[in-house]
Protein backbone atom coordinates (compact mmCIF):
# COMPACT_ATOMS: atom_id res chain seq x y z
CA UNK A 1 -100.82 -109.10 -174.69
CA UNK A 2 -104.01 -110.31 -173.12
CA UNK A 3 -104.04 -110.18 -169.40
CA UNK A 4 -103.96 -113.26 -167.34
CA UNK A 5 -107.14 -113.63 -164.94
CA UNK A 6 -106.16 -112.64 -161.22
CA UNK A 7 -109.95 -112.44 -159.88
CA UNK A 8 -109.20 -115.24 -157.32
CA UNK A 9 -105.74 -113.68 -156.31
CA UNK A 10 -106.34 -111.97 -152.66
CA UNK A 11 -103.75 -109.39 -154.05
CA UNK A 12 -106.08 -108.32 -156.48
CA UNK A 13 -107.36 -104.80 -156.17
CA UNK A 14 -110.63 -103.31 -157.95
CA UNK A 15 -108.27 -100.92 -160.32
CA UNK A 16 -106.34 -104.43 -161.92
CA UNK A 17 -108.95 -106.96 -161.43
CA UNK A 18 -109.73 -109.38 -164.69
CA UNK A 19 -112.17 -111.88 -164.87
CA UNK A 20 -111.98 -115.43 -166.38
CA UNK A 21 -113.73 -115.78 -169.82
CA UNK A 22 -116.82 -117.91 -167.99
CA UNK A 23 -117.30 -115.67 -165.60
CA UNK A 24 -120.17 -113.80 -167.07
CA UNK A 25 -122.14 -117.12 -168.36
CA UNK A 26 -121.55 -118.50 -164.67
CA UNK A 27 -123.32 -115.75 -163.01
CA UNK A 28 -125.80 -115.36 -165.60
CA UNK A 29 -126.75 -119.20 -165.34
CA UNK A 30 -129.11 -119.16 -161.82
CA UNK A 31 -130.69 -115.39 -163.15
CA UNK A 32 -131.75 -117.19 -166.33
CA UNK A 33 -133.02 -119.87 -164.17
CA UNK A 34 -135.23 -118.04 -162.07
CA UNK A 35 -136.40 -115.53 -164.97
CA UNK A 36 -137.38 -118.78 -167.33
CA UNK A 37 -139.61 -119.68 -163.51
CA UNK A 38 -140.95 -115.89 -163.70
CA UNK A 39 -142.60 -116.61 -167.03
CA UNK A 40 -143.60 -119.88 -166.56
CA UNK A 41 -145.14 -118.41 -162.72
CA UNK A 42 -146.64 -115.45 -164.57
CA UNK A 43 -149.32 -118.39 -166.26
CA UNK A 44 -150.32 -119.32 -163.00
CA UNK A 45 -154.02 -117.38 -163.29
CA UNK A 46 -155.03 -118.79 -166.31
CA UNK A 47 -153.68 -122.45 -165.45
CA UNK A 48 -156.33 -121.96 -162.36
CA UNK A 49 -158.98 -120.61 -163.83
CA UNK A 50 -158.96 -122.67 -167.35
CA UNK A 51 -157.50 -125.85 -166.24
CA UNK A 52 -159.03 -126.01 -162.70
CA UNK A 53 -161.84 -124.25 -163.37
CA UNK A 54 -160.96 -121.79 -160.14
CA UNK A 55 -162.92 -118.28 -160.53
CA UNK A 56 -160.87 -115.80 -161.31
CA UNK A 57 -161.31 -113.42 -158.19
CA UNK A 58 -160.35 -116.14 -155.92
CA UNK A 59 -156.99 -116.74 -157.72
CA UNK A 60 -156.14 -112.71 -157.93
CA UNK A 61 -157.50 -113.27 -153.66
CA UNK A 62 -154.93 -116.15 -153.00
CA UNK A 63 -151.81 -114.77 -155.08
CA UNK A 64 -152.73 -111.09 -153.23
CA UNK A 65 -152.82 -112.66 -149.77
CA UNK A 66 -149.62 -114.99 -150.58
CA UNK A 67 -147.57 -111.49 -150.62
CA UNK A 68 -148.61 -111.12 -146.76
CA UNK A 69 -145.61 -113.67 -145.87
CA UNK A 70 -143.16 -111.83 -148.09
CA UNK A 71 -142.60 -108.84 -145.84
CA UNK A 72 -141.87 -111.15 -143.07
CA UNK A 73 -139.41 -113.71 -144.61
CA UNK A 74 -137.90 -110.80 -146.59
CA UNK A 75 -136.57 -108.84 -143.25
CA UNK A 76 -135.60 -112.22 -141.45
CA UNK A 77 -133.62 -113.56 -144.72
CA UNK A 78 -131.91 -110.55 -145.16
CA UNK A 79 -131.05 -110.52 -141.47
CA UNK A 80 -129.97 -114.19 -141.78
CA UNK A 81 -127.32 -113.36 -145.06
CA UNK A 82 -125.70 -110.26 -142.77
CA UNK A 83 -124.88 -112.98 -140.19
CA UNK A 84 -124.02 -115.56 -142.49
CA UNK A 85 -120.25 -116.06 -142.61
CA UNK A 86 -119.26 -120.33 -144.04
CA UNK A 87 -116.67 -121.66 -146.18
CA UNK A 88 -118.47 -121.02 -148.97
CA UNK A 89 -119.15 -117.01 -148.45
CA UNK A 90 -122.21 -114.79 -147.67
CA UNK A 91 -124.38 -115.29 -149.99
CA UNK A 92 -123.20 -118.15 -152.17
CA UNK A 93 -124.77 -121.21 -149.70
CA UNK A 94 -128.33 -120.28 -150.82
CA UNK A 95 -127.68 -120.72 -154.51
CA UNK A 96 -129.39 -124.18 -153.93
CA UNK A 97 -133.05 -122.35 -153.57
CA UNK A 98 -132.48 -122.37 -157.65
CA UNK A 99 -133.39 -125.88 -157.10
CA UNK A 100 -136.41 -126.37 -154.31
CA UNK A 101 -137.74 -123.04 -157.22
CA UNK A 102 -138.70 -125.75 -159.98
CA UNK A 103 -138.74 -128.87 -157.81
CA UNK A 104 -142.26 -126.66 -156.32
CA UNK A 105 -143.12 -125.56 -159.70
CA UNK A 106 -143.86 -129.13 -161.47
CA UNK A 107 -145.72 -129.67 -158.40
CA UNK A 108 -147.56 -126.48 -158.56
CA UNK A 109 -148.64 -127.71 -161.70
CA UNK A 110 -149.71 -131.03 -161.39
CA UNK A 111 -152.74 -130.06 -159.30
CA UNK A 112 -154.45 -133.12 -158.33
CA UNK A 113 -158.63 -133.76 -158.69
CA UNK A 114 -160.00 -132.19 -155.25
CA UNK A 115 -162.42 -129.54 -154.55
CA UNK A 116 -162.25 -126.09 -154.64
CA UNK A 117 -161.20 -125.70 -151.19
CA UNK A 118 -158.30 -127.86 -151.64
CA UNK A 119 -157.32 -126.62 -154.81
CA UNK A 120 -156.85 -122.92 -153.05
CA UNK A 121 -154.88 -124.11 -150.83
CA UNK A 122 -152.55 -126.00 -152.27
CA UNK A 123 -152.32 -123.20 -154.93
CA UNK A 124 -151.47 -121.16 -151.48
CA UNK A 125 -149.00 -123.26 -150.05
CA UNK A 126 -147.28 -124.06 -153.17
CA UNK A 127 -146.91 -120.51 -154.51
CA UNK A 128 -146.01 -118.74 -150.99
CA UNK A 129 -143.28 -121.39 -150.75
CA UNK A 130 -141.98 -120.63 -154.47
CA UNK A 131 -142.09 -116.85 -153.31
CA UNK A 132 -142.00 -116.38 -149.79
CA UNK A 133 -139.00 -119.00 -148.73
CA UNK A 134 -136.90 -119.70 -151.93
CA UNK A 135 -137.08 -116.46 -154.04
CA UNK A 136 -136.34 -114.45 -151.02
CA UNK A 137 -133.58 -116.44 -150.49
CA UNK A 138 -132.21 -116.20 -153.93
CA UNK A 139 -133.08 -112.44 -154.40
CA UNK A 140 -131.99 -111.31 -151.26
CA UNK A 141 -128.70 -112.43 -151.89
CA UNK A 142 -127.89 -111.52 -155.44
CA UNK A 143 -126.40 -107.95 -155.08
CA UNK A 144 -124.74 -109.26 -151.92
CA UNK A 145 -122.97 -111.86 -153.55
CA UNK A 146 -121.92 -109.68 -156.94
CA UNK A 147 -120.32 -107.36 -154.28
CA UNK A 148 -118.34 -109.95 -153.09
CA UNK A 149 -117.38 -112.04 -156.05
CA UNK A 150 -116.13 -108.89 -158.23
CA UNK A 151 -114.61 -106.26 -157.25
CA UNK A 152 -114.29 -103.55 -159.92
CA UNK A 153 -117.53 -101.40 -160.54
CA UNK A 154 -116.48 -101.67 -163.82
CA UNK A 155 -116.68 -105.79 -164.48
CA UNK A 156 -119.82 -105.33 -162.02
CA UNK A 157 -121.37 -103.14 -164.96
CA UNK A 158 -120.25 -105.88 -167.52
CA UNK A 159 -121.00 -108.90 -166.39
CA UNK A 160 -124.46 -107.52 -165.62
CA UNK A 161 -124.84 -106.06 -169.30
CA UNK A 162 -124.16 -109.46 -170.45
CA UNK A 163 -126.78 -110.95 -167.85
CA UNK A 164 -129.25 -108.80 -168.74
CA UNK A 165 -128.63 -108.99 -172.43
CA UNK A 166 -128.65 -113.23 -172.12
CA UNK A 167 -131.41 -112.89 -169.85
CA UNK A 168 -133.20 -111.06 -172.00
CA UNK A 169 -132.59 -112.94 -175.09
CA UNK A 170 -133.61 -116.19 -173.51
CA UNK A 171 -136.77 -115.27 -172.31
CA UNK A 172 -137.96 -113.50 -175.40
CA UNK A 173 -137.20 -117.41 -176.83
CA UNK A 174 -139.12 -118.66 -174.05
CA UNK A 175 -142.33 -116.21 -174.33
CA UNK A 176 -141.97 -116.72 -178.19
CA UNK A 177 -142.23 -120.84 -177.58
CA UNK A 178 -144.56 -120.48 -174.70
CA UNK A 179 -147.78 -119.66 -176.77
CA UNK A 180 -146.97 -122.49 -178.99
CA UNK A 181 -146.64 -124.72 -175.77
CA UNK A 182 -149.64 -123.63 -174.61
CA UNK A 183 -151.69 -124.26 -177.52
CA UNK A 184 -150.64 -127.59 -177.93
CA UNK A 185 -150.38 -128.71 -174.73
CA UNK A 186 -152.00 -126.60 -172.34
CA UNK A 187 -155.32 -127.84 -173.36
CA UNK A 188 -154.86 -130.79 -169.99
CA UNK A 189 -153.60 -130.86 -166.89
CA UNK A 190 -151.48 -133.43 -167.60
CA UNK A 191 -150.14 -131.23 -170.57
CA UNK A 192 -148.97 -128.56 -167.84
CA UNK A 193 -146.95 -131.01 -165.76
CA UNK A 194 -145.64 -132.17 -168.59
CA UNK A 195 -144.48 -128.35 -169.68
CA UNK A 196 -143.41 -127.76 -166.32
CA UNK A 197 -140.48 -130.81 -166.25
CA UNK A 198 -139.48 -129.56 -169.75
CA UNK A 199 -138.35 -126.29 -168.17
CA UNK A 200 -138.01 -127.30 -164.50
CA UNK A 201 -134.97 -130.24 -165.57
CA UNK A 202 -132.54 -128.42 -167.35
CA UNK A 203 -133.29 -125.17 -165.55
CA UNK A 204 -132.52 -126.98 -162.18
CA UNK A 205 -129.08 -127.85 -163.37
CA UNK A 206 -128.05 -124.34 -165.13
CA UNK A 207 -129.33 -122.35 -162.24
CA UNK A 208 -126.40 -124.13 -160.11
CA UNK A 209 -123.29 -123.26 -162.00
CA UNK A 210 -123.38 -119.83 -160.73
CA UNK A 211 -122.56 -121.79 -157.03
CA UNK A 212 -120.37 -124.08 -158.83
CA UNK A 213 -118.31 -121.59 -160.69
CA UNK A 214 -118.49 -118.53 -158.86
CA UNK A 215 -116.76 -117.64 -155.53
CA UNK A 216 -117.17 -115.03 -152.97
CA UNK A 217 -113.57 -112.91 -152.72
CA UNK A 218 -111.83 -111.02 -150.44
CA UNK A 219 -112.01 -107.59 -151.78
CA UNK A 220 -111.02 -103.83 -150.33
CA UNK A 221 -114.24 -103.45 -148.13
CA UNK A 222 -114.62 -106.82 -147.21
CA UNK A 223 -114.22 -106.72 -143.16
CA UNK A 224 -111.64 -108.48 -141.22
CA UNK A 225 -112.45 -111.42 -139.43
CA UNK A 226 -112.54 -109.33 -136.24
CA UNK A 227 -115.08 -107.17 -138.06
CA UNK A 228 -117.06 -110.18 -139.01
CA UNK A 229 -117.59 -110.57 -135.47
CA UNK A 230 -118.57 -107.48 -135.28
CA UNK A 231 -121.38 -107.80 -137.83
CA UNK A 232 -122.44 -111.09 -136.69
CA UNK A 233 -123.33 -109.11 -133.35
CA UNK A 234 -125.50 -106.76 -135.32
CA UNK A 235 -128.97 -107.05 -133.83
CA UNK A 236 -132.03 -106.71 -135.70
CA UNK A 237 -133.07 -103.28 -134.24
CA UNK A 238 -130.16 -101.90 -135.28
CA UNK A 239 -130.54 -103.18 -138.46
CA UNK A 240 -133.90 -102.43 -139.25
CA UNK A 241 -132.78 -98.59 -138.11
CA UNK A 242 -129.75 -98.71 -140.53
CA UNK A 243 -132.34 -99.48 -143.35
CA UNK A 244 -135.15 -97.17 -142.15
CA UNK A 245 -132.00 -94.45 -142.74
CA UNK A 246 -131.49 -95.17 -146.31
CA UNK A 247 -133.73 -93.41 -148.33
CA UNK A 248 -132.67 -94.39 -151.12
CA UNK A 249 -133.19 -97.82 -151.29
CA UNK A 250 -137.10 -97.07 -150.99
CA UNK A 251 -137.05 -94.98 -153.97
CA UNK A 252 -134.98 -97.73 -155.98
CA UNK A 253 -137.71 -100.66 -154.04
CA UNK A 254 -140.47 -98.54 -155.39
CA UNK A 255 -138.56 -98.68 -158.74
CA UNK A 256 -138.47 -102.49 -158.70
CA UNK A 257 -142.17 -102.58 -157.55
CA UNK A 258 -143.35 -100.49 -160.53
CA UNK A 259 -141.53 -102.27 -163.43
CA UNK A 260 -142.22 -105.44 -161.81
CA UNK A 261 -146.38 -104.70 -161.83
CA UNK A 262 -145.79 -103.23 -165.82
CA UNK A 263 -143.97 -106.45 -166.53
CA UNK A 264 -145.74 -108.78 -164.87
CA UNK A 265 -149.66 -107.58 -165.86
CA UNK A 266 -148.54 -107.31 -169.10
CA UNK A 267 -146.77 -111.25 -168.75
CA UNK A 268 -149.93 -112.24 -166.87
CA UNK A 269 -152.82 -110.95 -169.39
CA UNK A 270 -150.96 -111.58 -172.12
CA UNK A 271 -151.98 -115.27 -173.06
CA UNK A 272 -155.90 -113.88 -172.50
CA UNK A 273 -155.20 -110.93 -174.71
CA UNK A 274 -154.06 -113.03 -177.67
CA UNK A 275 -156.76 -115.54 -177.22
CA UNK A 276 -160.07 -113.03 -176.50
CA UNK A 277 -158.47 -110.19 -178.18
CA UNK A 278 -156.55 -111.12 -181.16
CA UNK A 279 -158.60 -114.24 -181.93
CA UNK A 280 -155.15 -116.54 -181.83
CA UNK A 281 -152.88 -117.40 -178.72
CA UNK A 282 -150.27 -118.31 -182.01
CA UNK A 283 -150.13 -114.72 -182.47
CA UNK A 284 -148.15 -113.82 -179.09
CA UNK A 285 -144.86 -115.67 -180.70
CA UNK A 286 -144.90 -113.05 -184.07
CA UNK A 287 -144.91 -110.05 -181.90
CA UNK A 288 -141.68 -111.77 -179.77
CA UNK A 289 -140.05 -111.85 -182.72
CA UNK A 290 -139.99 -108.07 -182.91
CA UNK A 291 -138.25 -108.09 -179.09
CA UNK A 292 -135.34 -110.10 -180.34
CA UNK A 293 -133.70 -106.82 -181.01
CA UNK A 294 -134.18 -105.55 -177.21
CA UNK A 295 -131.28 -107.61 -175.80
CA UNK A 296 -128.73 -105.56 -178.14
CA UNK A 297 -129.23 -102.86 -175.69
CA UNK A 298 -127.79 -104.35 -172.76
CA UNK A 299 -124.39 -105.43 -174.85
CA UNK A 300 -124.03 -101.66 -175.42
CA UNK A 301 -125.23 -100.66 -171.67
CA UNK A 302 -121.61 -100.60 -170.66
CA UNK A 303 -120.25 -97.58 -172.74
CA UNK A 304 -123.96 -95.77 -172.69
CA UNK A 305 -123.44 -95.90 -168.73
CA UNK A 306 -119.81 -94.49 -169.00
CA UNK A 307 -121.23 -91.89 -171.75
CA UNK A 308 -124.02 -90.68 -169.57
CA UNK A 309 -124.38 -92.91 -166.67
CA UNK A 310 -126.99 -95.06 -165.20
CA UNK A 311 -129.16 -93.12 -163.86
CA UNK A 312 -130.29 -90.84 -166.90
CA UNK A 313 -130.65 -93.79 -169.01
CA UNK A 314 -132.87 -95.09 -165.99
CA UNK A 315 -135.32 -92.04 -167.00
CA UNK A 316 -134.64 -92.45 -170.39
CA UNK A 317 -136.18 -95.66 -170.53
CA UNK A 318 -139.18 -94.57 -168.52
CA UNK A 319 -139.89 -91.89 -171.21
CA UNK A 320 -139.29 -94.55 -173.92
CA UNK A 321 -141.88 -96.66 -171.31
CA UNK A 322 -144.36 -94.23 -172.14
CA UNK A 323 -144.12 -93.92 -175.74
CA UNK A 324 -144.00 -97.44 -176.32
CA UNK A 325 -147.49 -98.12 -174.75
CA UNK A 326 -148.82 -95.03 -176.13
CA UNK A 327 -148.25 -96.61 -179.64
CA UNK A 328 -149.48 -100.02 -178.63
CA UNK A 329 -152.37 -97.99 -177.78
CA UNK A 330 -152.92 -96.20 -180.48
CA UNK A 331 -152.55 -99.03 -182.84
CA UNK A 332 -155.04 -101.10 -181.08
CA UNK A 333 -154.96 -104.81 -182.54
CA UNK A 334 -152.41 -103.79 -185.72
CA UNK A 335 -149.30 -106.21 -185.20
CA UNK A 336 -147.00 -104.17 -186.53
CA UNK A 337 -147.79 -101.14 -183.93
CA UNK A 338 -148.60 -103.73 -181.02
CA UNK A 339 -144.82 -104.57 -181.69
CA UNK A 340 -142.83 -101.90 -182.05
CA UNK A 341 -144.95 -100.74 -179.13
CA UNK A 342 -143.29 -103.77 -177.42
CA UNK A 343 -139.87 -103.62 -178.32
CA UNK A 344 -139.62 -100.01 -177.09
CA UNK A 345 -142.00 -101.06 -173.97
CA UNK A 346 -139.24 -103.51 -173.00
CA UNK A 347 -135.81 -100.88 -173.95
CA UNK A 348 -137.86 -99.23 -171.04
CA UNK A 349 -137.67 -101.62 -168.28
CA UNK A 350 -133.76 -102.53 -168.77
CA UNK A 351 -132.32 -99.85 -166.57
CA UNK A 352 -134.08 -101.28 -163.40
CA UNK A 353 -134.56 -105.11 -164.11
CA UNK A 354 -130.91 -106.01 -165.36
CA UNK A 355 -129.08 -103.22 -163.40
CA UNK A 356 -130.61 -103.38 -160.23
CA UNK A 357 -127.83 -105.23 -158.26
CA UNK A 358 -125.38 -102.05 -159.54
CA UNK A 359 -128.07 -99.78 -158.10
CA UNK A 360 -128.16 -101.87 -154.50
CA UNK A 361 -124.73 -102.24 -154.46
CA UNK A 362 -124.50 -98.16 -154.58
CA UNK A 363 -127.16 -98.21 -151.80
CA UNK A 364 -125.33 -100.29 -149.52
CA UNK A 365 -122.11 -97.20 -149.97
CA UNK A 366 -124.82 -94.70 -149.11
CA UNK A 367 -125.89 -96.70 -146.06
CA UNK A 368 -122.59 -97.25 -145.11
CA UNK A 369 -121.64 -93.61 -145.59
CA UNK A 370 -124.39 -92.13 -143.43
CA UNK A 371 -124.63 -94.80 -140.40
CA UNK A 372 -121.49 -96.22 -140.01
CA UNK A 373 -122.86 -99.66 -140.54
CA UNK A 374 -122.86 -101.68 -143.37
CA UNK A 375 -126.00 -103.85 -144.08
CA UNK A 376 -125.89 -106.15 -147.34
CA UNK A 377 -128.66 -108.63 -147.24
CA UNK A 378 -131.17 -106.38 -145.49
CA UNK A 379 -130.76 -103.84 -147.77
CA UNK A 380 -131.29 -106.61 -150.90
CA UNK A 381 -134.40 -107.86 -149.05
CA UNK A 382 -136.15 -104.79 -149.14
CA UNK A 383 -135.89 -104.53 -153.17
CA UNK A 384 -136.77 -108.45 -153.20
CA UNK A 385 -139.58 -107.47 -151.30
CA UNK A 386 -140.60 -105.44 -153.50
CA UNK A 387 -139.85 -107.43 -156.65
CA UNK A 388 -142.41 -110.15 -155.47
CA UNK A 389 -144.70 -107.74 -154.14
CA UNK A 390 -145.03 -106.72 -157.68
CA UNK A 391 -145.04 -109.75 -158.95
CA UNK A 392 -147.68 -111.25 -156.70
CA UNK A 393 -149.77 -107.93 -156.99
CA UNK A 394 -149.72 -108.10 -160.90
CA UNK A 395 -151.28 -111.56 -160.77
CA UNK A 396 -153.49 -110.79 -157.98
CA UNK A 397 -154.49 -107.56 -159.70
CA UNK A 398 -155.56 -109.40 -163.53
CA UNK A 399 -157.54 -112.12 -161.65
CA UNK A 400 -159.49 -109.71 -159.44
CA UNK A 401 -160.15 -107.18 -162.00
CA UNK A 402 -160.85 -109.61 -165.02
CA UNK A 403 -163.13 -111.47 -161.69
CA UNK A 404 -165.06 -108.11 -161.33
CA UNK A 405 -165.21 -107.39 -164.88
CA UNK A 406 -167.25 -110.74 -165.51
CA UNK A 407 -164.34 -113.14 -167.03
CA UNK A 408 -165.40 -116.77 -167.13
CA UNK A 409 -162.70 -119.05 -168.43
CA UNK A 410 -165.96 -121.79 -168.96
CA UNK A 411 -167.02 -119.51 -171.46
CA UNK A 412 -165.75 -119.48 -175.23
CA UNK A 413 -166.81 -115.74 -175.71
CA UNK A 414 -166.08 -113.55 -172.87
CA UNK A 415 -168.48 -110.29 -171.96
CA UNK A 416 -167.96 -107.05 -173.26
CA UNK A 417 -166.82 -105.47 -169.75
CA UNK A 418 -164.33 -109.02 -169.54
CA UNK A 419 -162.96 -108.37 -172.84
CA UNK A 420 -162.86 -104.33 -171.84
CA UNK A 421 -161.13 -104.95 -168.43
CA UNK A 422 -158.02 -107.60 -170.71
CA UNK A 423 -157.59 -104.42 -173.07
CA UNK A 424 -156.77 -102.07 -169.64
CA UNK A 425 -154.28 -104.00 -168.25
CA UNK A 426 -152.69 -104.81 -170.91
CA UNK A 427 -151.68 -101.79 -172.25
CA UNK A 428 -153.52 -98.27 -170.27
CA UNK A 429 -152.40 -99.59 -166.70
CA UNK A 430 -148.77 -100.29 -167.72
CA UNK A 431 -148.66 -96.55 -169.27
CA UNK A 432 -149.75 -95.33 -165.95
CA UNK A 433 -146.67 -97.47 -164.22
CA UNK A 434 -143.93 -95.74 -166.63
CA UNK A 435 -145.42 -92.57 -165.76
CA UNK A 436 -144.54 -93.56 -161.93
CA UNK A 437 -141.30 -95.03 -163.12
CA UNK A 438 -140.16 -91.22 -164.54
CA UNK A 439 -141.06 -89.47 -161.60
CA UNK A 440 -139.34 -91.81 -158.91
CA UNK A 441 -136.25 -92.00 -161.38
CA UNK A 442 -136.13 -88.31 -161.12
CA UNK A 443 -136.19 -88.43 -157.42
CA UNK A 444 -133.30 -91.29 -157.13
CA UNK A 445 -130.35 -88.78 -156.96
CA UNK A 446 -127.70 -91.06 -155.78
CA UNK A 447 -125.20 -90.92 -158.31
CA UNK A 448 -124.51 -86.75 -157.41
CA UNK A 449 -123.70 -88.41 -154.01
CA UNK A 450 -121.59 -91.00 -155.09
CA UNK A 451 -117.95 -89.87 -156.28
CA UNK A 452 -117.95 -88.00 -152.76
CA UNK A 453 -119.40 -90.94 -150.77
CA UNK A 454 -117.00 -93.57 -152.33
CA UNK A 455 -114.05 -91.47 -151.06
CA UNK A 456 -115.02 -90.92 -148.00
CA UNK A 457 -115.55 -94.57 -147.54
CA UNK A 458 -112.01 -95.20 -149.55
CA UNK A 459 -110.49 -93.38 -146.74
CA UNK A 460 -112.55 -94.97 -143.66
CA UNK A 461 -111.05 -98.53 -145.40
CA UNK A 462 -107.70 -97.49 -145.20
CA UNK A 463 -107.77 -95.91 -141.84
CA UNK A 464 -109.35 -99.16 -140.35
């Protein structure tokens, strides 16, 4: 007999906890959302520099110096989600970032005619807002809220398996469709504001159900309302220190960092690779094909993690990192290598980009365990921090470079040093990364820690 759902009953305790049937497309609805932005983001450098006619060095200048704001709204918005206590929960309120995320977007691109000055700036403002404010916002609170809408480390592994797998799945779709968009439409600037709505409409609405659908519950280490006090009364200082003691959440924010540079210079180069390198932009949506079969791996992530646990399938995946971009290498412009070489490529990255709120989550225990204070959100920010570091880095990083190397989007045949410098980051500077990945993976040693940390902590609870 099927069990009824009690995941809204206060009784509830992690061991009996089941989750309604929607759950898992409810909180994979705003993740899609802002991963479908991501993509669409990622296209920013050649939307400047072949639509605006911006050189390519100051668009890698502006997205580099964007990331300067991150490190200060990350620490405040992480400090503002400890303190947070409404109606609606911790982290839940600021769910509606999902939308002021593509609201920016179709204005990001739908540049209007001014010069060169203008157009950096607004680039600027528009992009540090998208990153700085509402990402940070959104990210910071994502493994805060999972901790407090589910309780069992088991559903917490499932439901993110199924995230990552629909995430996943979707954007393969997405960076299959998005040459094609590109190549028909992408040729005007009206043509981008026009792609923009198509994704920013619908992906407005979906990235809200998670608010709409999913509550924040009492669970067994949620404080009492004494205790909230308590927090509330945390100052910074203290905060910062609490963080500053964790060391693992720096090796799992340079984890994040790393896959998000791989991902992202590969995302970002990839439209001028198919176009300079391949001879067709068309070409990008045959070698997504290939990928479709990466989101199977996150449906079977569940009884891998129980086989042999998340973290050794975290190095796995970096040695599979390697591999795959040694064969994309190796096969140079042959689309059957250059996708295999992909699908394995993104097996790689799964651990850390679909798992990560499981990993902070564990963090936040080890915190916990060591200081005697619990920090969620500032904890989260530091990873988000390093998420859009990454990801502001990686686009930074292909505009200077390409800049340096002589690219000229004015120009139908690029230089041989500008066709050299597309080749490097798209496939010798993500090797590199994995390489990185393996040897901070091998450092994270959390999960020895954990069965002996969780009962301490069981027995703090129950004491309190």
């Amino acid at each position: 007999m099927k069990k009824k759902a009690n995941w809204l009953d206060p009784s509830t305790t992690a061991e009996n906890e089941v989750l309604p049937g929607y759950l898992k497309w409810a909180w994979t609805s705003r993740g899609l959302s802002l991963a479908l932005n991501v993509i669409l983001i990622m296209q920013l450098t050649y939307y400047c520099t072949d639509m605006l006619g911006m050189g390519a060095t100051l668009v890698g200048t502006l997205l580099l110096a964007s990331k300067i704001f991150d490190g200060v709204t990350d620490l405040f918005v992480g400090f503002i989600i400890d303190a947070t206590h409404t109606k609606w929960g911790k982290a839940r309120p600021y769910e509606i970032f999902i939308v002021f995320v593509w609201g920016l977007t179709v204005l990001l691109f739908s540049a209007p005619e001014m010069s060169t000055t203008g157009k950096a700036i607004f680039v600027f403002v528009l992009y540090t807002l998208i990153n700085s404010v509402c990402a940070t916002f959104l990210n910071g609170g994502d493994a805060v809220y999972l901790a407090r809408s589910i309780r069992s480390e088991k559903n917490r592994v499932s439901v993110m398996s199924f995230n990552g797998g629909i995430i996943m799945l979707f954007s393969i779709v997405i960076s299959m469709l998005l040459p094609q968009l590109i190549a028909g439409m992408g040729s005007t600037k009206e043509g981008w504001t026009t792609m923009a709505l198509i994704f920013a409409i619908p992906c407005a609405i979906i990235g809200m159900f998670r608010f709409i659908f999913v509550k924040e519950v009492v669970d067994d280490n949620q404080p009492s309302d004494q205790q909230k006090e308590e927090v509330q009364k945390i100052p910074l200082k203290q905060s910062l220190k609490c963080v500053f003691s964790n060391k693992y959440i720096f090796i799992l924010a340079g984890m994040t960092l790393v896959v998000q540079l791989a991902t992202n210079i590969g995302t970002a180069v990839n439209t001028y690779y198919f176009k300079y390198i391949m001879g067709n932009i068309g070409l990008a949506t045959l070698v997504s094909i290939g990928s479709m079969l990466t989101p199977v791996i996150m449906l079977i992530f569940p009884v891998l993690s129980r086989k042999f646990g998340t973290v050794p399938i975290l190095r796995a995946g970096a040695v599979l990192g390697v591999v795959g971009y040694g064969i994309r290498i190796l096969g140079g412009t042959n689309l059957v290598t250059l996708t295999l070489g992909s699908v394995i490529g993104g097996v790689a990255i799964l651990p850390v980009t679909m798992m990560i709120s499981i990993y902070l989550i564990d963090t936040m225990d080890y915190g916990e365990w060591k200081t005697g204070t619990r920090v969620e959100g500032m904890l989260a920010s530091v990873n988000s921090f390093a998420s859009k570091l990454g990801s502001g880095i990686a686009s930074g990083l292909v505009g200077l470079i390409m800049g340096l190397a002589g690219y000229d989007g004015s120009l139908a045949t690029q230089s041989a040093s500008a066709l050299t410098s597309i080749q490097v980051l798209f496939n010798y500077v993500p090797m590199v990364l994995m390489v990185v990945l393996l040897i901070l993976g091998i450092a994270y040693k959390l999960d020895k820690e954990l069965p002996q940390i969780k009962a301490d902590l069981a027995k703090k609870h129950e004491a309190q």
